[in-house]
Structure formats: structure tokens, C-alpha cells
PDB file of N, CA and C in Angstrom:
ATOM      1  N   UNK A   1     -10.937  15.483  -5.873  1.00  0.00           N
ATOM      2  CA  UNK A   1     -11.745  15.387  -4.671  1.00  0.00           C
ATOM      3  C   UNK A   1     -13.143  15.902  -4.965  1.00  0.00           C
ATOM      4  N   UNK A   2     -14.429  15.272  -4.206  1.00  0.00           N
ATOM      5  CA  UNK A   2     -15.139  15.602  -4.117  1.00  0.00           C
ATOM      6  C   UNK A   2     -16.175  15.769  -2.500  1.00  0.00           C
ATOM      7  N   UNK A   3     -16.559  17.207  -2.420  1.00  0.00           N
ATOM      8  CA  UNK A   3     -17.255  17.161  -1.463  1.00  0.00           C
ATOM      9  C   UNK A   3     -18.984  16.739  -1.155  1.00  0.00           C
ATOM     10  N   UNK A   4     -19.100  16.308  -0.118  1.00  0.00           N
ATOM     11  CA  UNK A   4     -20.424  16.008   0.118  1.00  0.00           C
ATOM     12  C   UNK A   4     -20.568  16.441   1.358  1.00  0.00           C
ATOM     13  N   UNK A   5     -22.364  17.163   1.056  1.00  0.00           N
ATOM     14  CA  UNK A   5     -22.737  17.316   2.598  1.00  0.00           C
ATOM     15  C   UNK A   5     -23.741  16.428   3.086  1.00  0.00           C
ATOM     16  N   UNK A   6     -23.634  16.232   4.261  1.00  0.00           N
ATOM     17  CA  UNK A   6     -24.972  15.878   5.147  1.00  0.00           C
ATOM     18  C   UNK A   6     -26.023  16.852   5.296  1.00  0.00           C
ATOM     19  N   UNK A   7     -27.224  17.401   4.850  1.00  0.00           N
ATOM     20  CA  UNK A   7     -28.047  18.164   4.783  1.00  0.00           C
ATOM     21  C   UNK A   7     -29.140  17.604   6.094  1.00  0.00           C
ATOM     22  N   UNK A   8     -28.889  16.556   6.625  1.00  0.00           N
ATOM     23  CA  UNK A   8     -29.487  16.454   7.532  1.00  0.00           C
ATOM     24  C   UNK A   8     -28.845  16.578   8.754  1.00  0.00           C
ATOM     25  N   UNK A   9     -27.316  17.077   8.787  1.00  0.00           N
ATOM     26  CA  UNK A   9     -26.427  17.703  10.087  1.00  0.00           C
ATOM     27  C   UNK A   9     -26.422  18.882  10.052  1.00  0.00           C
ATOM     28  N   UNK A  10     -26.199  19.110   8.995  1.00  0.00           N
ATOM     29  CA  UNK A  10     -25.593  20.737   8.822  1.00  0.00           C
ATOM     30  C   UNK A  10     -26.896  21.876   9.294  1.00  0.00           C
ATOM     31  N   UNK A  11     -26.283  22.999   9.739  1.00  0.00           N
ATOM     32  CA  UNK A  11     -27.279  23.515  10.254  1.00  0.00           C
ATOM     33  C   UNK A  11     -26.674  24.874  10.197  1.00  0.00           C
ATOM     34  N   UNK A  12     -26.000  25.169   9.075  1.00  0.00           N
ATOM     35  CA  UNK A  12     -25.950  26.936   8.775  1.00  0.00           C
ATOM     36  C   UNK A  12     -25.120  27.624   9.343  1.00  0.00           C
ATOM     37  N   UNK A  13     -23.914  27.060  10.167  1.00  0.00           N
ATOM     38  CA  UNK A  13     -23.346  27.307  10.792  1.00  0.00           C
ATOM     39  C   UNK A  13     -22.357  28.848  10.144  1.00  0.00           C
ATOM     40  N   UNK A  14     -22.230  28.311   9.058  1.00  0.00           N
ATOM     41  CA  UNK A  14     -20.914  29.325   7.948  1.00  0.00           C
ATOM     42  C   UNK A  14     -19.884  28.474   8.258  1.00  0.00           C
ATOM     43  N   UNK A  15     -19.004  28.394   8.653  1.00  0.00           N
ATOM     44  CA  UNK A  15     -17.784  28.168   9.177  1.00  0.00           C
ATOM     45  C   UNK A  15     -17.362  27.521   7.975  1.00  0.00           C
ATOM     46  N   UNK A  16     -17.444  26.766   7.111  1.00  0.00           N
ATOM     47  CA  UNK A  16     -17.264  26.386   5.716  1.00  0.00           C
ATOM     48  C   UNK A  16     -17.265  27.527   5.021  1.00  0.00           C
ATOM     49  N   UNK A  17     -17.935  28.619   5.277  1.00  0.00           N
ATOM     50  CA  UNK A  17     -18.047  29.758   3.986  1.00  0.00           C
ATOM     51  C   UNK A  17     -16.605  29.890   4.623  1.00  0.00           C
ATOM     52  N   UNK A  18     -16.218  30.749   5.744  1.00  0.00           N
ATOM     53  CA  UNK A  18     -15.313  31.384   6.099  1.00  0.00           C
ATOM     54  C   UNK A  18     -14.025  30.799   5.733  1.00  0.00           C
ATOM     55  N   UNK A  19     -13.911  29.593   5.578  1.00  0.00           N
ATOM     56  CA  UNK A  19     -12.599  29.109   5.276  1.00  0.00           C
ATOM     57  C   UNK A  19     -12.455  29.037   3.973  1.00  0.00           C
ATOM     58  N   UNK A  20     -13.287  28.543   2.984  1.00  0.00           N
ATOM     59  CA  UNK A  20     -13.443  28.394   1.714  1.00  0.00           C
ATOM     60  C   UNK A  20     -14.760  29.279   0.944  1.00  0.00           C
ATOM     61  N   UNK A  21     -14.835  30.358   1.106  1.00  0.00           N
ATOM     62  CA  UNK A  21     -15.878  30.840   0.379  1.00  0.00           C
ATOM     63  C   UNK A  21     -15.809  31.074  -0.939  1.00  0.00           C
ATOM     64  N   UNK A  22     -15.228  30.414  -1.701  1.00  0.00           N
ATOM     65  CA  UNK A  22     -15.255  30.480  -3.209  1.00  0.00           C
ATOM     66  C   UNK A  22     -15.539  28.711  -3.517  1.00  0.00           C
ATOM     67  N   UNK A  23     -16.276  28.182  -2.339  1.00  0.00           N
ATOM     68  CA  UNK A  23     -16.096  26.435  -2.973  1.00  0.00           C
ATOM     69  C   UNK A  23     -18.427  26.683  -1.911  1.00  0.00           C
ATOM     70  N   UNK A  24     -18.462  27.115  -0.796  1.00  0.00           N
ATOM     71  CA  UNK A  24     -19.303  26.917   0.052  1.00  0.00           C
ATOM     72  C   UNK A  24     -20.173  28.405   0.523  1.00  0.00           C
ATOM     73  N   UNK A  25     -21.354  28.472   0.324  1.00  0.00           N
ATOM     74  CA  UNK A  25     -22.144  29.254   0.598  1.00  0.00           C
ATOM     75  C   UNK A  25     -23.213  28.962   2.046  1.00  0.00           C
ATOM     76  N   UNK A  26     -23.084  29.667   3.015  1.00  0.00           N
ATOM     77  CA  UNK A  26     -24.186  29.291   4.088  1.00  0.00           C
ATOM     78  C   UNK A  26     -25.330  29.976   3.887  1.00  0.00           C
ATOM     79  N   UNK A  27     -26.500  28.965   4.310  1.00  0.00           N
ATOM     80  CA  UNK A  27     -27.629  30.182   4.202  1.00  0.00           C
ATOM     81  C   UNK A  27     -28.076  29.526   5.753  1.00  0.00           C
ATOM     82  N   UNK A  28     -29.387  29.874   5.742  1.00  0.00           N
ATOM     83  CA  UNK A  28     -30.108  29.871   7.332  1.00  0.00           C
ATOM     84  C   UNK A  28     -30.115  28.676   8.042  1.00  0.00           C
ATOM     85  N   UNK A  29     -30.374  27.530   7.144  1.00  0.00           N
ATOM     86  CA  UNK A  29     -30.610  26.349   7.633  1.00  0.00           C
ATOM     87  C   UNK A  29     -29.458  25.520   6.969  1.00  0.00           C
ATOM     88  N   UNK A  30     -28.857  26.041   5.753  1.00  0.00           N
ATOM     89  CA  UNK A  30     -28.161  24.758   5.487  1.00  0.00           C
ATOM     90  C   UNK A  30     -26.541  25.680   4.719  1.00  0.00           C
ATOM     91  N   UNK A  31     -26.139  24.814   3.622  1.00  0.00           N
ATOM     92  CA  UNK A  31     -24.809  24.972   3.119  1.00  0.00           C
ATOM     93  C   UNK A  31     -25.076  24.558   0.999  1.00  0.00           C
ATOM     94  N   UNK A  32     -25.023  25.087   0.618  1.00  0.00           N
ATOM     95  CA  UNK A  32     -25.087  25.362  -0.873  1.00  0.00           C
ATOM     96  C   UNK A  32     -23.642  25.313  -1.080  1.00  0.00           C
ATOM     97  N   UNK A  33     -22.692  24.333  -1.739  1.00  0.00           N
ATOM     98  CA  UNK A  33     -21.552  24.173  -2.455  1.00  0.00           C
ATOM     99  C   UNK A  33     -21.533  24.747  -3.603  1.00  0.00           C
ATOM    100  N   UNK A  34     -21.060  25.350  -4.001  1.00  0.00           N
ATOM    101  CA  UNK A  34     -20.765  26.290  -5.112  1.00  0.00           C
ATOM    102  C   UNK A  34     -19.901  25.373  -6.224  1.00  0.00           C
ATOM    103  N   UNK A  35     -19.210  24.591  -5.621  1.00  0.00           N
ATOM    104  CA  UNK A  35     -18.273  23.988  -6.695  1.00  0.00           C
ATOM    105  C   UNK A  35     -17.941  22.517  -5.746  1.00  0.00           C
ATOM    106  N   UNK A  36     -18.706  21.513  -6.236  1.00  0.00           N
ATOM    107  CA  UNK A  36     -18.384  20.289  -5.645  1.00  0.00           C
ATOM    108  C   UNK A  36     -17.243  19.388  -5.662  1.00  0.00           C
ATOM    109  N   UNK A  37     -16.288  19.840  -7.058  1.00  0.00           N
ATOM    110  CA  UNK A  37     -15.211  19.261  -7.472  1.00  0.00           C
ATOM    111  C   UNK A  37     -14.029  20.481  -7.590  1.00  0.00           C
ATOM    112  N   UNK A  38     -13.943  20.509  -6.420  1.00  0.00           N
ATOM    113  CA  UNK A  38     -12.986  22.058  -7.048  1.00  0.00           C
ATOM    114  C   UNK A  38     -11.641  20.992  -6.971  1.00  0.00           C
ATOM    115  N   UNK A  39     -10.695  22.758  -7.201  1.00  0.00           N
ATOM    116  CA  UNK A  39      -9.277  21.685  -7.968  1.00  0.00           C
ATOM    117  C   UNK A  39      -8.184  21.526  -6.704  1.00  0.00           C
ATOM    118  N   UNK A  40      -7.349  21.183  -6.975  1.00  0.00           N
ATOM    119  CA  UNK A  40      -6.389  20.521  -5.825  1.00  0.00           C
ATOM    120  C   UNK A  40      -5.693  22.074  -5.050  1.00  0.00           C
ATOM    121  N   UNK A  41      -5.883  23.378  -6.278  1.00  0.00           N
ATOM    122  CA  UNK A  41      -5.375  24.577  -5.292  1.00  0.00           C
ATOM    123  C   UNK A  41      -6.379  24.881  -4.096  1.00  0.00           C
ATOM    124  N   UNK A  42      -7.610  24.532  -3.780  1.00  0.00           N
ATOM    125  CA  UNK A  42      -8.458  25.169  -3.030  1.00  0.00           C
ATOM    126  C   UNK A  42      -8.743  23.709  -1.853  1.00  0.00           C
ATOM    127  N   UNK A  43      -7.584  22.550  -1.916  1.00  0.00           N
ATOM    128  CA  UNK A  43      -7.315  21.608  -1.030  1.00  0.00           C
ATOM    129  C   UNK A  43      -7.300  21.898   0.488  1.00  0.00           C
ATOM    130  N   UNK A  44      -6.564  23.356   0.404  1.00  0.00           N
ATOM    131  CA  UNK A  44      -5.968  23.326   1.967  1.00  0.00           C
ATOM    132  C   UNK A  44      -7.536  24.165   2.528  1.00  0.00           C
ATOM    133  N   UNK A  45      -7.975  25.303   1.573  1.00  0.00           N
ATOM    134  CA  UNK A  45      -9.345  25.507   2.158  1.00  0.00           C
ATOM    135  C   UNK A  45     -10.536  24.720   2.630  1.00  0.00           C
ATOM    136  N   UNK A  46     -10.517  23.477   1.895  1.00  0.00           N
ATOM    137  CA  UNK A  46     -11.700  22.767   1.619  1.00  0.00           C
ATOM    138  C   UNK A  46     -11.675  21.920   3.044  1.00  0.00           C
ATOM    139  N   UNK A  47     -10.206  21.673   3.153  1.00  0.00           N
ATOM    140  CA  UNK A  47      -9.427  20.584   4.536  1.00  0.00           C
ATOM    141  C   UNK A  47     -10.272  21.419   5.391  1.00  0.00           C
ATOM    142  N   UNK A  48      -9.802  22.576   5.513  1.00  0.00           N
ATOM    143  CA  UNK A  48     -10.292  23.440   6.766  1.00  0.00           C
ATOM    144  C   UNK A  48     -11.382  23.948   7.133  1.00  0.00           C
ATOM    145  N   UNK A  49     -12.281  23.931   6.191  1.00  0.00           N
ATOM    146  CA  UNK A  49     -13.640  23.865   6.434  1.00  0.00           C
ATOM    147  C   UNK A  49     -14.327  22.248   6.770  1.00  0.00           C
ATOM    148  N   UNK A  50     -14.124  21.378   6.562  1.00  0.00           N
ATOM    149  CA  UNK A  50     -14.172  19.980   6.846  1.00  0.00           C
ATOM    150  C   UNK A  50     -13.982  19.651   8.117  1.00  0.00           C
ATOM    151  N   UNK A  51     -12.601  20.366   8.556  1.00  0.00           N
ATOM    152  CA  UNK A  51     -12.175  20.075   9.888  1.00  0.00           C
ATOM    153  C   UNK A  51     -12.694  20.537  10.840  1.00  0.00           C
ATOM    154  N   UNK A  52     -13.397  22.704  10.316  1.00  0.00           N
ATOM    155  CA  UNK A  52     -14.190  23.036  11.724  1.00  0.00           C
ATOM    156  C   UNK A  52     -15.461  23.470  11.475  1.00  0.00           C
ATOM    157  N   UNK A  53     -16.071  22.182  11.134  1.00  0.00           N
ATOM    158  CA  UNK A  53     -17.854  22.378  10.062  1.00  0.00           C
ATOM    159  C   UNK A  53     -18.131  21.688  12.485  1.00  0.00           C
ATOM    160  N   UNK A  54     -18.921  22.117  12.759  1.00  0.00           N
ATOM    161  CA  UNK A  54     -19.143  21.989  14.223  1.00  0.00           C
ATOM    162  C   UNK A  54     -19.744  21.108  13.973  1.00  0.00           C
ATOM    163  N   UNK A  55     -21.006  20.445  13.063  1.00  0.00           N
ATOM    164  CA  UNK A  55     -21.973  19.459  13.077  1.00  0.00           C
ATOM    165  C   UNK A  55     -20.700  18.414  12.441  1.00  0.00           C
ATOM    166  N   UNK A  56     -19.698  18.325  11.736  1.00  0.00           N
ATOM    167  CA  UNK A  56     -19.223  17.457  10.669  1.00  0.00           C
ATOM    168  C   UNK A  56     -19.951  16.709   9.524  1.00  0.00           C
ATOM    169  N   UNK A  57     -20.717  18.260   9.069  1.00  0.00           N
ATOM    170  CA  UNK A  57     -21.725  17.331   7.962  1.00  0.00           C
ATOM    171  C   UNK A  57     -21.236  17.648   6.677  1.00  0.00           C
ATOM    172  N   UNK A  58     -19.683  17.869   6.210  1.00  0.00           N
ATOM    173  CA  UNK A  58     -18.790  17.756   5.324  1.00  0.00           C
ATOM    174  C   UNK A  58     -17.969  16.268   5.523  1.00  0.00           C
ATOM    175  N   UNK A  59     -17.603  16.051   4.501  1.00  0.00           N
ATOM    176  CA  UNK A  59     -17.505  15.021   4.092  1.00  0.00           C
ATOM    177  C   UNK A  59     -16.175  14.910   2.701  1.00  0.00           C
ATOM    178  N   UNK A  60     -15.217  14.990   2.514  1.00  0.00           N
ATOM    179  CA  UNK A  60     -13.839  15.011   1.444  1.00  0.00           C
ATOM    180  C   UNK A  60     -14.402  13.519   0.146  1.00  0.00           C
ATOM    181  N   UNK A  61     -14.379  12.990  -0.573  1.00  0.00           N
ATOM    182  CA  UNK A  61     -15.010  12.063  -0.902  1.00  0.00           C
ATOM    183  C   UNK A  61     -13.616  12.068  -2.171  1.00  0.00           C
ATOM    184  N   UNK A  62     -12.550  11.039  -2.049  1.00  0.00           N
ATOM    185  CA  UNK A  62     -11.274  11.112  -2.772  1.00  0.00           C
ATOM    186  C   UNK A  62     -11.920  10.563  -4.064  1.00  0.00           C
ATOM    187  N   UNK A  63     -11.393  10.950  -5.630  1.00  0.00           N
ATOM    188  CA  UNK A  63     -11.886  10.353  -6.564  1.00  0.00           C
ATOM    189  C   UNK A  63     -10.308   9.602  -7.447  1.00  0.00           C
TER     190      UNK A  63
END
């Protein structure tokens, strides 16, 4: 899997750090991915930041 953001939704929310903070970093305005391809153990985190990103400017991108 790979993630992608919308940098033109996202708006700093965290809520991605909080679920997955070893894959997603928030800063003021936006979201810095730390690891765009992480591995299938950090699946159920990555789901759950995806699911409660408030703008939905995450994105799962299957490879």
C-alpha cells in the first residue's frame, strides 16, 4: 500500500498522527508522511487514520 495526501484538503488537523504516528506527522497547516509505503503491520493504523482524517485528504493507494 501506498499513501497519498491531498495537500490541498488537509489542514493540520493531527488525527492521522494520533492513530498512526510512526507512518504521519502534523504540522500547522498540513501532514508530512514519514513513511509512504509502510508495511502491511501498520495496515490497521494507516485504515484508521484514513477513516477519521475530517477533511479526507488521505487517500490508501493499493499497489
Amino acid at each position: 500500500m501506498r499513501i497519498e495526501v491531498d495537500l490541498d484538503l488537509c489542514q493540520g488537523h493531527g488525527m492521522c498522527e494520533l492513530e498512526a504516528p510512526d507512518v504521519f506527522e502534523a504540522g500547522r497547516d498540513s501532514v508530512t508522511v514519514l513513511e509512504s509505503e509502510p508495511d502491511e503491520s501498520r495496515r490497521a493504523d494507516v485504515e484508521a487514520a484514513v477513516r477519521y482524517c475530517p477533511t479526507r485528504a488521505l487517500t490508501i493507494v493499493e499497489e
